[in-house]
N, C-alpha and C. Protein backbone atom coordinates (compact mmCIF):
# COMPACT_ATOMS: atom_id res chain seq x y z
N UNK A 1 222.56 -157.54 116.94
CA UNK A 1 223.62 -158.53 116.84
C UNK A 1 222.98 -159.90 116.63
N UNK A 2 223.75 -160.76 115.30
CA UNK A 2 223.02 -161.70 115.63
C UNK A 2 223.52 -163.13 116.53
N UNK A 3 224.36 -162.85 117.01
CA UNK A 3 224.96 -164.11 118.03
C UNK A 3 225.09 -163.19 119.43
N UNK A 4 223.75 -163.57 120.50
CA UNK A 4 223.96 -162.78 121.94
C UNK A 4 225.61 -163.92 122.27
N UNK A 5 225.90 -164.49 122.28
CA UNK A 5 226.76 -165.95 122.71
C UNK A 5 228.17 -165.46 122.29
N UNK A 6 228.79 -164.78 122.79
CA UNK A 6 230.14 -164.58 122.37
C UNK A 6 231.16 -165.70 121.87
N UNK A 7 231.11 -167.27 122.53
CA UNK A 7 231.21 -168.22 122.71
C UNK A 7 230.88 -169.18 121.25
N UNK A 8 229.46 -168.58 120.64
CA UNK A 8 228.71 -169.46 119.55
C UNK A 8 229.89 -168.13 118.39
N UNK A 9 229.98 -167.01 118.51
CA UNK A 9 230.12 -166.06 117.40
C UNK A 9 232.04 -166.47 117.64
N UNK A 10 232.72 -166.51 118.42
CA UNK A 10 233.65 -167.14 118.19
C UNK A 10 234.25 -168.70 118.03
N UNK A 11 233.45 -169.44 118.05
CA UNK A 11 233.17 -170.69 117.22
C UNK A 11 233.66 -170.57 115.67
N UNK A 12 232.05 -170.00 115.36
CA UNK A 12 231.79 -169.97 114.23
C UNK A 12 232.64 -169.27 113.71
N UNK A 13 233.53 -167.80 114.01
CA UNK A 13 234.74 -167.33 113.37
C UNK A 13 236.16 -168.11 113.43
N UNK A 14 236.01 -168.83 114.25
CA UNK A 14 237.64 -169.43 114.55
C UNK A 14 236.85 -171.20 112.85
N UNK A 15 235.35 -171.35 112.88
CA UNK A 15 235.48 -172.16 111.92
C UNK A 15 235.47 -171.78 110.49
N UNK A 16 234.95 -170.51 109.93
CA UNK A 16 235.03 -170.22 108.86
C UNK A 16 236.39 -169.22 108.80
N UNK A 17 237.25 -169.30 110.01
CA UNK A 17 238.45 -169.12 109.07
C UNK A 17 239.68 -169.75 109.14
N UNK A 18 239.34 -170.53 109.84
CA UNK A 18 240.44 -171.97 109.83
C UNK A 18 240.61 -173.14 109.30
N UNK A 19 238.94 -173.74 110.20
CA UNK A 19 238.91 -175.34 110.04
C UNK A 19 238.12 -175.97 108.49
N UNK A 20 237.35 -174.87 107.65
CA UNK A 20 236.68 -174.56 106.54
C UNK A 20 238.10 -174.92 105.57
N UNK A 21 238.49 -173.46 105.77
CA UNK A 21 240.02 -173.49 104.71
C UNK A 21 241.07 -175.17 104.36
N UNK A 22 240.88 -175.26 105.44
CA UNK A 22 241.75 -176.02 105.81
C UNK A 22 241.35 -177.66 105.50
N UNK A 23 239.95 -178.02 105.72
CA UNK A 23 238.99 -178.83 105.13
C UNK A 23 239.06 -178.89 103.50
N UNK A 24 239.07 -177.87 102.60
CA UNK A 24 239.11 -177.08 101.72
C UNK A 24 240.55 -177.84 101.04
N UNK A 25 241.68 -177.48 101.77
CA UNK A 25 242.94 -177.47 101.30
C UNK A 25 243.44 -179.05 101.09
N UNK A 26 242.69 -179.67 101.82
CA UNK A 26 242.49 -181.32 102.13
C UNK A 26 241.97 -181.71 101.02
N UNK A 27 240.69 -181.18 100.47
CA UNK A 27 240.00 -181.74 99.39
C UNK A 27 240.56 -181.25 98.31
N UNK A 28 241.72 -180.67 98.07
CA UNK A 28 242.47 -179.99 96.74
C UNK A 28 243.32 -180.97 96.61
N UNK A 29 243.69 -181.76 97.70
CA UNK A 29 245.39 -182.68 97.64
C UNK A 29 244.42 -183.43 97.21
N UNK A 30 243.30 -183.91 97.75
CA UNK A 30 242.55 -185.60 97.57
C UNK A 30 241.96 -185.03 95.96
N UNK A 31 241.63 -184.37 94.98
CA UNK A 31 241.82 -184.08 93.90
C UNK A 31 242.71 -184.37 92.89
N UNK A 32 244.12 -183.83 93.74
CA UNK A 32 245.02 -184.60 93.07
C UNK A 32 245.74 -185.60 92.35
N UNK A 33 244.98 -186.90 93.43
CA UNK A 33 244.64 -188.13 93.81
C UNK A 33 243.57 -189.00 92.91
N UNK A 34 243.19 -188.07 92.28
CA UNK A 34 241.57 -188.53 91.58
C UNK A 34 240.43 -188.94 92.47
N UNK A 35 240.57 -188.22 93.43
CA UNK A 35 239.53 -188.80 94.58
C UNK A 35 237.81 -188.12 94.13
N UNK A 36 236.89 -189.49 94.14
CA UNK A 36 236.06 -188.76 93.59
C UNK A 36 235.38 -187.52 94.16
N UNK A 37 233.95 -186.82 93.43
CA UNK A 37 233.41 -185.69 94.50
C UNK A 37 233.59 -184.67 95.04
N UNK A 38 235.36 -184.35 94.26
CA UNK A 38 235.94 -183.23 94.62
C UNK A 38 235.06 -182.08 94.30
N UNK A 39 234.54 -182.14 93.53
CA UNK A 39 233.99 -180.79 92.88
C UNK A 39 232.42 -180.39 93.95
N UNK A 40 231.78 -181.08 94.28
CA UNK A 40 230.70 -181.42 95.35
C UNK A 40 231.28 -180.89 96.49
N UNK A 41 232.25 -181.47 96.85
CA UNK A 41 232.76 -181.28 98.36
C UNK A 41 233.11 -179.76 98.55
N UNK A 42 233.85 -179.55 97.87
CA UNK A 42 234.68 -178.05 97.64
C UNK A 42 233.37 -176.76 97.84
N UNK A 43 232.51 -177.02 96.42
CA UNK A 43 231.54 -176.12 96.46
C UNK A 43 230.68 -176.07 97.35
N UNK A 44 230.07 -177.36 98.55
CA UNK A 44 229.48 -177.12 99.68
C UNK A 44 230.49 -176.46 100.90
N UNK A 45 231.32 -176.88 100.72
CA UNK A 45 232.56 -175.98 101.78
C UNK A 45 232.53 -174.58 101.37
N UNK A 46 232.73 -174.33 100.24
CA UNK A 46 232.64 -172.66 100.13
C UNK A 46 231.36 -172.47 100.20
N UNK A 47 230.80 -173.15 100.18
CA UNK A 47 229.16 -172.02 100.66
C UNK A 47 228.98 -172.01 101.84
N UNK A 48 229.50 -172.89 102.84
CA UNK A 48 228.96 -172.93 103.91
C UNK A 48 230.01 -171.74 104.56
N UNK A 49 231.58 -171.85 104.13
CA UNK A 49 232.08 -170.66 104.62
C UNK A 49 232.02 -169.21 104.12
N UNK A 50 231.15 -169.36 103.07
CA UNK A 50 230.79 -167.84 102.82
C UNK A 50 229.35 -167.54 103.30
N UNK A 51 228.43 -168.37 103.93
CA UNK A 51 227.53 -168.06 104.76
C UNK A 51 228.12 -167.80 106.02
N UNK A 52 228.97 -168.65 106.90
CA UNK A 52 228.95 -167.96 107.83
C UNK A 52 230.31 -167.02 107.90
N UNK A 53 230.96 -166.50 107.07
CA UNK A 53 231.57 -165.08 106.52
C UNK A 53 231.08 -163.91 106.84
N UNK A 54 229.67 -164.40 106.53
CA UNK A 54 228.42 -163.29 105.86
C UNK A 54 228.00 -162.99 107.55
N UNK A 55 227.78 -163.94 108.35
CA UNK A 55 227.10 -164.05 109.57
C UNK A 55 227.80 -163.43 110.51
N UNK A 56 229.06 -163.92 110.63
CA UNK A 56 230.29 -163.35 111.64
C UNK A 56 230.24 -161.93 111.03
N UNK A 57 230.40 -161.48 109.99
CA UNK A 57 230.79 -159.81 109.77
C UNK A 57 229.37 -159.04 109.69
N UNK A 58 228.24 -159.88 110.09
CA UNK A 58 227.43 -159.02 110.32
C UNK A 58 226.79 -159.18 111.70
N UNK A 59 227.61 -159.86 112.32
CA UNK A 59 227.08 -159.68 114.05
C UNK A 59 228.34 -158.84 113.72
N UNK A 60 229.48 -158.39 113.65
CA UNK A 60 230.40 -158.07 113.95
C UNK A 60 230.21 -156.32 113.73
N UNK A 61 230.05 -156.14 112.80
CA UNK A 61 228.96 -154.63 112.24
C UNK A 61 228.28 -154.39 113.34
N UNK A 62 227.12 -155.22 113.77
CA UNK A 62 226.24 -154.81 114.46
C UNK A 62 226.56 -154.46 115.97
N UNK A 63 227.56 -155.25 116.42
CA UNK A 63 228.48 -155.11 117.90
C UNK A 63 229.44 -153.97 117.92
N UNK A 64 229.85 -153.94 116.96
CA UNK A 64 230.64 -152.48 116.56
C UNK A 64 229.73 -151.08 116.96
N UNK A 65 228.21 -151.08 116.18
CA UNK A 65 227.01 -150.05 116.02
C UNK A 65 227.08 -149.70 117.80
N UNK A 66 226.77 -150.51 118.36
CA UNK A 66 226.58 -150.53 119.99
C UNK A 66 227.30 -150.18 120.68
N UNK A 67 228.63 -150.37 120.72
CA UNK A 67 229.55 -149.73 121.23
C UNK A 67 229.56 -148.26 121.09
């Protein structure tokens, strides 16, 4: 598993599937807007929530194995 921290592994899931999106959905309206950097902002947000995507479903695999 890679989060012993139940605490750190639900963090990090309650942030890549909420506060990410949702960050995300913010920088689509401010787009709208002509706000600059949209395109910067967006693509570091999706990487960072598809890294830890990647992280949560593979402690999550691995906590599953153990049981």
């Amino acid at each position: 598993m890679i989060f012993k921290n139940n605490k750190v592994y639900d963090v990090l899931k309650t942030i890549s599937l909420v506060a990410i999106p949702v960050s995300t959905f913010i920088v689509a309206i401010l787009g709208t807007y002509n706000y600059g950097n949209v395109e910067r902002v967006t693509a570091v947000l999706a990487a960072v929530n598809t890294l830890l995507g990647a992280l949560v479903k593979i402690s999550s695999e691995a906590y599953n194995k153990e049981k």
